[in-house]
C-alpha atoms as a PDB file:
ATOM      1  CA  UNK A   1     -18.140 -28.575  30.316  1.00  0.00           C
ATOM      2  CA  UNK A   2     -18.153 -24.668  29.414  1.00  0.00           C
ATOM      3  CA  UNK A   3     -21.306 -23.539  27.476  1.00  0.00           C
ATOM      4  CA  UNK A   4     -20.170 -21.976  24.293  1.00  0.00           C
ATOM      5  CA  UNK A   5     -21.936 -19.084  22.462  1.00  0.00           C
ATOM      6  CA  UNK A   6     -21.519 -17.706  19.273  1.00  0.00           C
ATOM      7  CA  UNK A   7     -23.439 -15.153  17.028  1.00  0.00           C
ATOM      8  CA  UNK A   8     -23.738 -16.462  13.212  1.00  0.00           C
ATOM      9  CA  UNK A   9     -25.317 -13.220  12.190  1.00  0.00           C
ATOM     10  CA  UNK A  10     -22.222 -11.649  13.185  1.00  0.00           C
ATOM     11  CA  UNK A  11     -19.985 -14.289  11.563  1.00  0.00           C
ATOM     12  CA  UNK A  12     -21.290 -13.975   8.511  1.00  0.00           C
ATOM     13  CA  UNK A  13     -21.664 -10.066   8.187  1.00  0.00           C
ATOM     14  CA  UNK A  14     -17.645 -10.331   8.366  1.00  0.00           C
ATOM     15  CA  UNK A  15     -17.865 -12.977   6.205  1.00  0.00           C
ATOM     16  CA  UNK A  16     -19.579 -10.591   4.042  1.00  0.00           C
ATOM     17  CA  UNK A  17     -17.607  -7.502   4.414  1.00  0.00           C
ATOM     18  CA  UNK A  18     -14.714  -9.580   3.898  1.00  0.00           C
ATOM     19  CA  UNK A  19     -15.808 -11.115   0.328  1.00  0.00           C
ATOM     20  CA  UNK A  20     -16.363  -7.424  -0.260  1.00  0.00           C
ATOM     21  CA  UNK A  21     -12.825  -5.976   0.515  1.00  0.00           C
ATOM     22  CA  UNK A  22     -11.294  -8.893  -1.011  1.00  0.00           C
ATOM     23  CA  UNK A  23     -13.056  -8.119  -4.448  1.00  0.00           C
ATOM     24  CA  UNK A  24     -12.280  -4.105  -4.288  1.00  0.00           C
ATOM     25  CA  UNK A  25      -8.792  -4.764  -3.941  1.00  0.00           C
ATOM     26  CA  UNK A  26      -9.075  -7.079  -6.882  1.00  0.00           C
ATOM     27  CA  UNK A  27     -10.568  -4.331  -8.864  1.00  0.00           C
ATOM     28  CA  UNK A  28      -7.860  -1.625  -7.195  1.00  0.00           C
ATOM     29  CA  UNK A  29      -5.403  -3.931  -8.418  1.00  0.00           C
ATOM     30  CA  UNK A  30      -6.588  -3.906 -11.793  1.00  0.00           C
ATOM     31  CA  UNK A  31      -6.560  -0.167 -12.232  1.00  0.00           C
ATOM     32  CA  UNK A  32      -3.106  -0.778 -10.690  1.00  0.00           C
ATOM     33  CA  UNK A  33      -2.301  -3.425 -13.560  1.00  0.00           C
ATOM     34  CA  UNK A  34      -3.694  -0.644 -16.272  1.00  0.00           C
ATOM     35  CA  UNK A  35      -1.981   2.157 -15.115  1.00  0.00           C
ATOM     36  CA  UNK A  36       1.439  -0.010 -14.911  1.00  0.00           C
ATOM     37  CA  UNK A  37       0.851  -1.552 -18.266  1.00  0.00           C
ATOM     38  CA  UNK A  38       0.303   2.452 -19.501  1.00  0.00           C
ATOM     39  CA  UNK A  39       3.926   3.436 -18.123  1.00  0.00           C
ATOM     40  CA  UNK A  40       5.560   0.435 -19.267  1.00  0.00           C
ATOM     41  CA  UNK A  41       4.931   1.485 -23.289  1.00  0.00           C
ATOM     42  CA  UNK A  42       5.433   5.514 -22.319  1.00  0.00           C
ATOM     43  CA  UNK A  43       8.096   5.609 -19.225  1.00  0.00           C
ATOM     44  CA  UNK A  44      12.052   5.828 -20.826  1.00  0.00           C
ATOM     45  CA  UNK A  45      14.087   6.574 -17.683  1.00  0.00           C
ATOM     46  CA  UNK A  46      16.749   5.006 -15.704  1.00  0.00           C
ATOM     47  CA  UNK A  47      14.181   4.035 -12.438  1.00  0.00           C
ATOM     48  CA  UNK A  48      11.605   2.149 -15.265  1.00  0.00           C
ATOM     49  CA  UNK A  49      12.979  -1.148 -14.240  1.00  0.00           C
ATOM     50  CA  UNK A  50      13.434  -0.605 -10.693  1.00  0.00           C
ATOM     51  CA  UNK A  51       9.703   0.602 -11.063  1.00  0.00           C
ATOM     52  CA  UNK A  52       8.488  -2.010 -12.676  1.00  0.00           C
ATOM     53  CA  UNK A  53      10.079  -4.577 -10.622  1.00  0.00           C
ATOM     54  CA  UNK A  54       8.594  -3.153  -7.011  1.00  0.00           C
ATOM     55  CA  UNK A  55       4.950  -2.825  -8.883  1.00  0.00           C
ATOM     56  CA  UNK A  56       5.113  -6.280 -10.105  1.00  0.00           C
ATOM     57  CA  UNK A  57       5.738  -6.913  -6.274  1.00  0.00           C
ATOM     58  CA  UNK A  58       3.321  -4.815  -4.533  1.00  0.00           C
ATOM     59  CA  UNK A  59       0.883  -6.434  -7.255  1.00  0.00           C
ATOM     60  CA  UNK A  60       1.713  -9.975  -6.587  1.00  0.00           C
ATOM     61  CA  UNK A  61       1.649  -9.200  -2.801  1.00  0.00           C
ATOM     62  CA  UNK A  62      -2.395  -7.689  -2.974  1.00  0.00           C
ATOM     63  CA  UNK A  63      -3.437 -10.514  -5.278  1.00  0.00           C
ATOM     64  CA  UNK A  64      -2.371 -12.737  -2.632  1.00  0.00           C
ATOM     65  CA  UNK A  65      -3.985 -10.722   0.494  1.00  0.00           C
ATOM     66  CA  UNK A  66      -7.377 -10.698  -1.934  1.00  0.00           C
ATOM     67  CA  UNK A  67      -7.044 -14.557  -2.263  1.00  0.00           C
ATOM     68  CA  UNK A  68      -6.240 -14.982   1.347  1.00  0.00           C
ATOM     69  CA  UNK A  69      -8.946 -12.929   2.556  1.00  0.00           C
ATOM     70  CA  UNK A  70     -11.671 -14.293   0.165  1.00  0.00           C
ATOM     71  CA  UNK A  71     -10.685 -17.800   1.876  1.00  0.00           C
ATOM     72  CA  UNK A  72     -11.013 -16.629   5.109  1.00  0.00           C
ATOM     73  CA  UNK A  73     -14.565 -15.028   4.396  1.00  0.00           C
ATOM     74  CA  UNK A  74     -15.790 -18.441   2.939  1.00  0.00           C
ATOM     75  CA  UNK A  75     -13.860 -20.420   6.536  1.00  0.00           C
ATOM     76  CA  UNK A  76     -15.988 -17.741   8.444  1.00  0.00           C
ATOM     77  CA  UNK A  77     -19.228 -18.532   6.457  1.00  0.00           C
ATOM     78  CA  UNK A  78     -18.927 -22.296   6.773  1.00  0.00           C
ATOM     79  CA  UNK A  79     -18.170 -21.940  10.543  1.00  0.00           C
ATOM     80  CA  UNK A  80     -21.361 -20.198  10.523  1.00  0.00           C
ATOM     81  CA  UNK A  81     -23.587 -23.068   9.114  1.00  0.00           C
ATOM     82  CA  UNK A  82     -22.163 -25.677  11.212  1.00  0.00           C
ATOM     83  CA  UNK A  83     -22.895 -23.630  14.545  1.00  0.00           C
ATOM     84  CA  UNK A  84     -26.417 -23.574  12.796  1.00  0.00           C
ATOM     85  CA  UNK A  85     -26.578 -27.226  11.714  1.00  0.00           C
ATOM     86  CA  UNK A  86     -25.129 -27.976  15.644  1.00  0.00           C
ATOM     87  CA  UNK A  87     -27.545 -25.847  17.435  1.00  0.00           C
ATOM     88  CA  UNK A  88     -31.002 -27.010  15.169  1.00  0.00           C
ATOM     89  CA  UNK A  89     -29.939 -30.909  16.746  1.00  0.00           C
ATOM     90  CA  UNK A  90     -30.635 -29.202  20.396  1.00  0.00           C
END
């Protein structure tokens, strides 16, 4: 059987730099949200619809990447403690 090797340090340093991306695109995407919420009551032109419509999409699509990529942080931390739980049993 093949000896397998991992590095938990490193798994959970992506982990963290994960969790951290994940929560500054939540906050980009707030500042997003503000500034759209600021054209909506000032903007008057033809495109304000069109506008509005691909922002709402772009906005939707980051919240999802955020949520994606804070679940894939937490998968890569709990990988992490079982490789430690397995290895302390040797």
């Amino acid at each position: 059987m093949p000896l397998l090797h991992i590095e938990t340090d490193s798994l959970r340093e992506t982990a963290r730099w994960s969790m951290l991306m994940a929560e500054e695109i939540d906050w980009q995407v707030q500042r997003m949200e503000n500034t759209h919420q600021f054209l909506q009551s000032s903007w008057q032109g033809d495109g304000r619809f069109q506008f509005e419509s691909e922002m709402n999409n772009r906005l939707y699509t980051l919240q999802r990447l955020s949520r994606e990529l804070s679940t894939l942080a937490l998968r890569l931390q709990r990988e992490a403690s079982q490789w430690e739980e397995i290895g302390c049993q040797f």
